[in-house]
N, C-alpha and C. Protein backbone atom coordinates (compact mmCIF):
# COMPACT_ATOMS: atom_id res chain seq x y z
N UNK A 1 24.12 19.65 -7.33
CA UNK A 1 24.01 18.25 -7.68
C UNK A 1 23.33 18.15 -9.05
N UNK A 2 23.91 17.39 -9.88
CA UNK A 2 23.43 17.45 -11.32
C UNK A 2 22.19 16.23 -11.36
N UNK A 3 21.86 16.72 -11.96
CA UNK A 3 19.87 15.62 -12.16
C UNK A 3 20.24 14.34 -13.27
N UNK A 4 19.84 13.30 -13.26
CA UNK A 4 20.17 12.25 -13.98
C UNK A 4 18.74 11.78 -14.93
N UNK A 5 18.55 11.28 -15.77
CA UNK A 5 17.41 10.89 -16.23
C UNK A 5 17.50 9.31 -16.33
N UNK A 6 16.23 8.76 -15.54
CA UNK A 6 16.09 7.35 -16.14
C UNK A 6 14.88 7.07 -17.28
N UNK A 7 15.49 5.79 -17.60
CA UNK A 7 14.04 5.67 -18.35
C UNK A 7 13.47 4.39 -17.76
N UNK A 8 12.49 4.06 -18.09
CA UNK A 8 11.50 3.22 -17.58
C UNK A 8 10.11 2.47 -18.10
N UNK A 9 9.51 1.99 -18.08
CA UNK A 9 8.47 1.10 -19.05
C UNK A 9 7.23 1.04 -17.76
N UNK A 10 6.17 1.99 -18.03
CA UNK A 10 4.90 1.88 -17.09
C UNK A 10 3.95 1.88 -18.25
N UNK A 11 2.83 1.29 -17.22
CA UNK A 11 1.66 0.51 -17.88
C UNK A 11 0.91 1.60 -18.43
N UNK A 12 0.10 2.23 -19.29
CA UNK A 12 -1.08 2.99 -20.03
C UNK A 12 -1.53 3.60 -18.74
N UNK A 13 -2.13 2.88 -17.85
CA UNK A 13 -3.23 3.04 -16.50
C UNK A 13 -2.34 3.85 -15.63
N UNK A 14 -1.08 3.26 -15.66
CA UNK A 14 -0.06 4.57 -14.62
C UNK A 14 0.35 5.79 -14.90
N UNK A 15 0.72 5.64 -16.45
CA UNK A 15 0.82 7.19 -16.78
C UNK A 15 -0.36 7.56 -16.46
N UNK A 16 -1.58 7.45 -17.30
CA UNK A 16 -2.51 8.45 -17.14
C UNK A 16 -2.90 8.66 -15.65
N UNK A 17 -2.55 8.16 -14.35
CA UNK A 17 -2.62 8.49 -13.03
C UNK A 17 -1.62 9.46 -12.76
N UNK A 18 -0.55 9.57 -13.23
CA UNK A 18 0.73 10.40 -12.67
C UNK A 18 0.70 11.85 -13.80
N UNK A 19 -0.10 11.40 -15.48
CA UNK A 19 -0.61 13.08 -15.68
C UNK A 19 -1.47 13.81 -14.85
N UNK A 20 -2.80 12.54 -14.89
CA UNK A 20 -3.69 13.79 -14.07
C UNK A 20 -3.05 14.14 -12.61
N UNK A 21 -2.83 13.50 -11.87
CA UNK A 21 -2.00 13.87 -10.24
C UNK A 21 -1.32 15.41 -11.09
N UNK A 22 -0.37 14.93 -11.51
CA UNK A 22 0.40 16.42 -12.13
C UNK A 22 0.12 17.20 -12.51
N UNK A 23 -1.49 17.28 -13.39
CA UNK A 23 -1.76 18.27 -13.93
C UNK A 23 -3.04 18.87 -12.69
N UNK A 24 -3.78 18.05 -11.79
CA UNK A 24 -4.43 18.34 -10.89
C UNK A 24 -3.81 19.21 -9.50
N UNK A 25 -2.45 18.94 -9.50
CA UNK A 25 -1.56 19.05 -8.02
C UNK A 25 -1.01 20.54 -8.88
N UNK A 26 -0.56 20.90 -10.22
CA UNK A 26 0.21 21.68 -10.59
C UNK A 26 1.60 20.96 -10.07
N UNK A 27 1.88 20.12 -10.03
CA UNK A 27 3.21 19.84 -10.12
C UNK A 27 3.90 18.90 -11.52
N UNK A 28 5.41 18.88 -11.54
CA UNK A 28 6.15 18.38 -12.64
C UNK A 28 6.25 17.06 -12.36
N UNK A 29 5.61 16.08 -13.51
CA UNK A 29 5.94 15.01 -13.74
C UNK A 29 7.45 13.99 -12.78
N UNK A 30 8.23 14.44 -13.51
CA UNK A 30 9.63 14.30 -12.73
C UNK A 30 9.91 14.64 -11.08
N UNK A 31 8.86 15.75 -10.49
CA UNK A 31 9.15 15.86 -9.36
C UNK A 31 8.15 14.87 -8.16
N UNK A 32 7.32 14.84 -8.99
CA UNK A 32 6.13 13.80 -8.86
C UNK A 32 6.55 12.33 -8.50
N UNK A 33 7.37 11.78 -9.59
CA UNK A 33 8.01 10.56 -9.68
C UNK A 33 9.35 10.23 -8.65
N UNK A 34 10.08 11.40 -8.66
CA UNK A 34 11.34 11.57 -7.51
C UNK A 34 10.69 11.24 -6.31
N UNK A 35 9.69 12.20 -6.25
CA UNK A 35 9.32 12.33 -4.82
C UNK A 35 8.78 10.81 -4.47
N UNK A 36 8.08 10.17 -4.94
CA UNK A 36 7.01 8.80 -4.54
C UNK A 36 8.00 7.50 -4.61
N UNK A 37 9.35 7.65 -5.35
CA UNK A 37 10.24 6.95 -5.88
C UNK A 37 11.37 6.77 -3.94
N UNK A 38 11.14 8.47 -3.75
CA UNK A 38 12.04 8.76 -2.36
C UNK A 38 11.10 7.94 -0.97
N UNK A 39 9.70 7.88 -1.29
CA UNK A 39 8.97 8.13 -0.30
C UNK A 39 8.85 6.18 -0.07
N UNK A 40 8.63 6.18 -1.16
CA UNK A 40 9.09 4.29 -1.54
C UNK A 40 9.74 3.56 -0.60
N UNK A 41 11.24 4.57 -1.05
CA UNK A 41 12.31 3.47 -0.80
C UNK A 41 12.57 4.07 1.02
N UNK A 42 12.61 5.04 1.27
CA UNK A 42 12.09 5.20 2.94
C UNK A 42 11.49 4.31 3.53
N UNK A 43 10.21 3.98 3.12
CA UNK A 43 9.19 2.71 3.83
C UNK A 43 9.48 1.51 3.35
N UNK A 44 10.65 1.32 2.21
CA UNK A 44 11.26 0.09 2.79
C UNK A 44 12.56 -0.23 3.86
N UNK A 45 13.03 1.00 3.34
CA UNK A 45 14.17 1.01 4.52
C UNK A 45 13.84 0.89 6.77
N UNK A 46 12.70 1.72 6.87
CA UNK A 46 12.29 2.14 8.06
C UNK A 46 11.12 0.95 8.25
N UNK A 47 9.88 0.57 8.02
CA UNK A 47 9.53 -0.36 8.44
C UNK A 47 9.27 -1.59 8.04
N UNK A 48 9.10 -2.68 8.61
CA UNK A 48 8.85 -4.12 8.22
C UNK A 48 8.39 -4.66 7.03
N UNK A 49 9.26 -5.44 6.69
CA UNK A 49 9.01 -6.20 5.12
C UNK A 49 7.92 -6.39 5.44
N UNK A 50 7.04 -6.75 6.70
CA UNK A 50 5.26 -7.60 6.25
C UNK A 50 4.51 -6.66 6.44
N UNK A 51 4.95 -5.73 6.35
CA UNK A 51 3.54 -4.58 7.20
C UNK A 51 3.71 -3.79 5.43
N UNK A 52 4.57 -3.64 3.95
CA UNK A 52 4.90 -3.02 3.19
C UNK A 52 3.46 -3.55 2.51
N UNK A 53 2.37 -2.61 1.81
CA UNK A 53 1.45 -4.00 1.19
C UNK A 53 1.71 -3.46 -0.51
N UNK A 54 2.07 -4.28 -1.06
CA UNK A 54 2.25 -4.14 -2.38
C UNK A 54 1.51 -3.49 -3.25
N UNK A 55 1.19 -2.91 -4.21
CA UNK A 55 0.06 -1.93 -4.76
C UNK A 55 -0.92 -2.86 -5.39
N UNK A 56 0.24 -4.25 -5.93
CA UNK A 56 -0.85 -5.41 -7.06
C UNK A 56 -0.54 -6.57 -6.56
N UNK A 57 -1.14 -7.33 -5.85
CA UNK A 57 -0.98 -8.78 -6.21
C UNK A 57 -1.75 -9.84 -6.69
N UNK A 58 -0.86 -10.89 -6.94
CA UNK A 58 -0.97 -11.85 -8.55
C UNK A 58 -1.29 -12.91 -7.58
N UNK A 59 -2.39 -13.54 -7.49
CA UNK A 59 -3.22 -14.21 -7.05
C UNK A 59 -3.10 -16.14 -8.35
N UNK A 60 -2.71 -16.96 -7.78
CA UNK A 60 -2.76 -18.09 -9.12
C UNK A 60 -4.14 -18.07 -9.09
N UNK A 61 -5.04 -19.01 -9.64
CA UNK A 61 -6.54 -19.22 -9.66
C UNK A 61 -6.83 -19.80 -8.30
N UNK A 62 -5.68 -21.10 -7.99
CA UNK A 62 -7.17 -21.61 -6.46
C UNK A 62 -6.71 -20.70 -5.35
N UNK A 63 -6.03 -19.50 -5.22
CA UNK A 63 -5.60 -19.08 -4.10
C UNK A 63 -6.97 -17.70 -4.65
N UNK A 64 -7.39 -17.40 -6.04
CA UNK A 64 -7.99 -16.58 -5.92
C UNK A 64 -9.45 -16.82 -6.16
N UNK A 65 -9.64 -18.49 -6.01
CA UNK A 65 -10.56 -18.86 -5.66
C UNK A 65 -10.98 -18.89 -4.17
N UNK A 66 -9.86 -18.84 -3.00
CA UNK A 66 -10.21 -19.26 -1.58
C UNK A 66 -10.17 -17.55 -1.51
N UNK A 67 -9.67 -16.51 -1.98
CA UNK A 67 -9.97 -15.36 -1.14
C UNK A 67 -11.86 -14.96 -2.15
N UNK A 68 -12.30 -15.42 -3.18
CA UNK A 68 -13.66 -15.13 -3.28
C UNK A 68 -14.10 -16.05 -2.44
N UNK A 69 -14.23 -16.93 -1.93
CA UNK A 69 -14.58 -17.32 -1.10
C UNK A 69 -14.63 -17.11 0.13
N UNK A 70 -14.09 -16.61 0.67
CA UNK A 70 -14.18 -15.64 2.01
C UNK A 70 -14.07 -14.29 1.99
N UNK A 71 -14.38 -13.95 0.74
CA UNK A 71 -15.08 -12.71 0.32
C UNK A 71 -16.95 -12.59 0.44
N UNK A 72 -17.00 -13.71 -0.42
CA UNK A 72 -18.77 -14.22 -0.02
C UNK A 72 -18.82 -15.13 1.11
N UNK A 73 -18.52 -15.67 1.96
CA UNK A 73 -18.44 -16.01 3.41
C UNK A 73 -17.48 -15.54 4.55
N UNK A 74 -17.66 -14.50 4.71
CA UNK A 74 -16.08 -13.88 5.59
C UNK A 74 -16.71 -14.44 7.28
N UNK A 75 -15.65 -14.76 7.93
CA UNK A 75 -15.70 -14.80 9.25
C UNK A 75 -16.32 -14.36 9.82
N UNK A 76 -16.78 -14.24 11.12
CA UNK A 76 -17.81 -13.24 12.09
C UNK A 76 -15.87 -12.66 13.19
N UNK A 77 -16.28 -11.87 13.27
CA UNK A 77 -15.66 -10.63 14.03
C UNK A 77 -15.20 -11.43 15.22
N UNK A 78 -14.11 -11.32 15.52
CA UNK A 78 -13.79 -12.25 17.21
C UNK A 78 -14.00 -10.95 18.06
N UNK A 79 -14.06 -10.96 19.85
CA UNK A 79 -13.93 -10.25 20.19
C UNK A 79 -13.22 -9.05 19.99
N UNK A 80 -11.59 -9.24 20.30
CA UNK A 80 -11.02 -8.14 19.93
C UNK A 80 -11.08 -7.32 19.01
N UNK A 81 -11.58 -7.60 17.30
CA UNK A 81 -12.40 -6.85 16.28
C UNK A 81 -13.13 -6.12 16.92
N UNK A 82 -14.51 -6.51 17.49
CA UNK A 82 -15.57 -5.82 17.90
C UNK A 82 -15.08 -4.67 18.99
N UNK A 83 -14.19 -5.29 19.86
CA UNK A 83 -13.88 -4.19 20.76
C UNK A 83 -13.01 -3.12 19.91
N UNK A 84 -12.19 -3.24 18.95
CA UNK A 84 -11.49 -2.30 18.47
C UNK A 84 -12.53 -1.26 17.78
N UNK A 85 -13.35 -2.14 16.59
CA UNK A 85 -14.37 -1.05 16.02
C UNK A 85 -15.32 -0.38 17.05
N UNK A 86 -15.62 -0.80 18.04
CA UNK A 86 -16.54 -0.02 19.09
C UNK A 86 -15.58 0.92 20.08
N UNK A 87 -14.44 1.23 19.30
CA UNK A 87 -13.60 2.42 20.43
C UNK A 87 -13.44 2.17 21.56
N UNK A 88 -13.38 0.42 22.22
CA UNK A 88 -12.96 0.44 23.96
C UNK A 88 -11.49 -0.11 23.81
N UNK A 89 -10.70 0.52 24.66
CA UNK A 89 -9.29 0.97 25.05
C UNK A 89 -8.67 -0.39 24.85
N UNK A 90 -7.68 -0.42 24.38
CA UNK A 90 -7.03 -1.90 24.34
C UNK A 90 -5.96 -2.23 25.28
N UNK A 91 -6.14 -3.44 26.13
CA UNK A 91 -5.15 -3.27 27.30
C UNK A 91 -3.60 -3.86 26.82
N UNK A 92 -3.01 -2.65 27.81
CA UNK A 92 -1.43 -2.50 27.20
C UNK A 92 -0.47 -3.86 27.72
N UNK A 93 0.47 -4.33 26.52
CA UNK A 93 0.91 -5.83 26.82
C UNK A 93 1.98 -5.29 28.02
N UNK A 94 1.99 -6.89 29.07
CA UNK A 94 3.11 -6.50 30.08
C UNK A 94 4.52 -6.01 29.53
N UNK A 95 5.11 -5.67 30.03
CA UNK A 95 6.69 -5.83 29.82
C UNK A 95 7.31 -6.09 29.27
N UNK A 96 8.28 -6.31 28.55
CA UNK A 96 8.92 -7.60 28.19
C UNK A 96 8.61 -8.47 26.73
N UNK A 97 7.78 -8.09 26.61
CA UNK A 97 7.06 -8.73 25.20
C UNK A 97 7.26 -8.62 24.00
């Protein structure tokens, strides 16, 4: 199978993440990019558009005003939180569900 080259336009901050990975891992740039490019489009194909979480998101101002805001006031923990972080067993849904 013959290899194709694309080209592409990434930010300053991404290259220099995908040299050092490459030069830290000993692996090739290109195989680096194939591979994460393959691994990508798998986890969109196989699971759920809402569970995919995007690497960046673009927040307008009052939406990134209400998440600092429940950043400096976050919720208190409902039960099921507390039971999950304290390791007790979660009961399995009936049937059917």
């Amino acid at each position: 199978m013959a290899d194709t080259q694309i080209s592409a336009f990434i930010s300053q901050t991404t290259k220099r993440q995908v040299e050092r990975y490459a030069e830290a891992h000993g692996v090739k740039k290109g195989h680096l990019i194939e591979e994460a490019l393959l691994h990508h489009l798998q986890a969109l194909r196989e699971l759920p558009a809402d569970i995919v979480i995007p690497p960046q998101l673009v927040l307008t101002p009052k939406s990134f005003a209400h998440v600092a805001k429940l950043v400096k006031n976050p919720r208190k923990p409902n039960k099921a939180l507390r039971d999950l972080v304290a390791g007790k067993p979660i009961p399995r849904e009936p049937e059917g569900w």
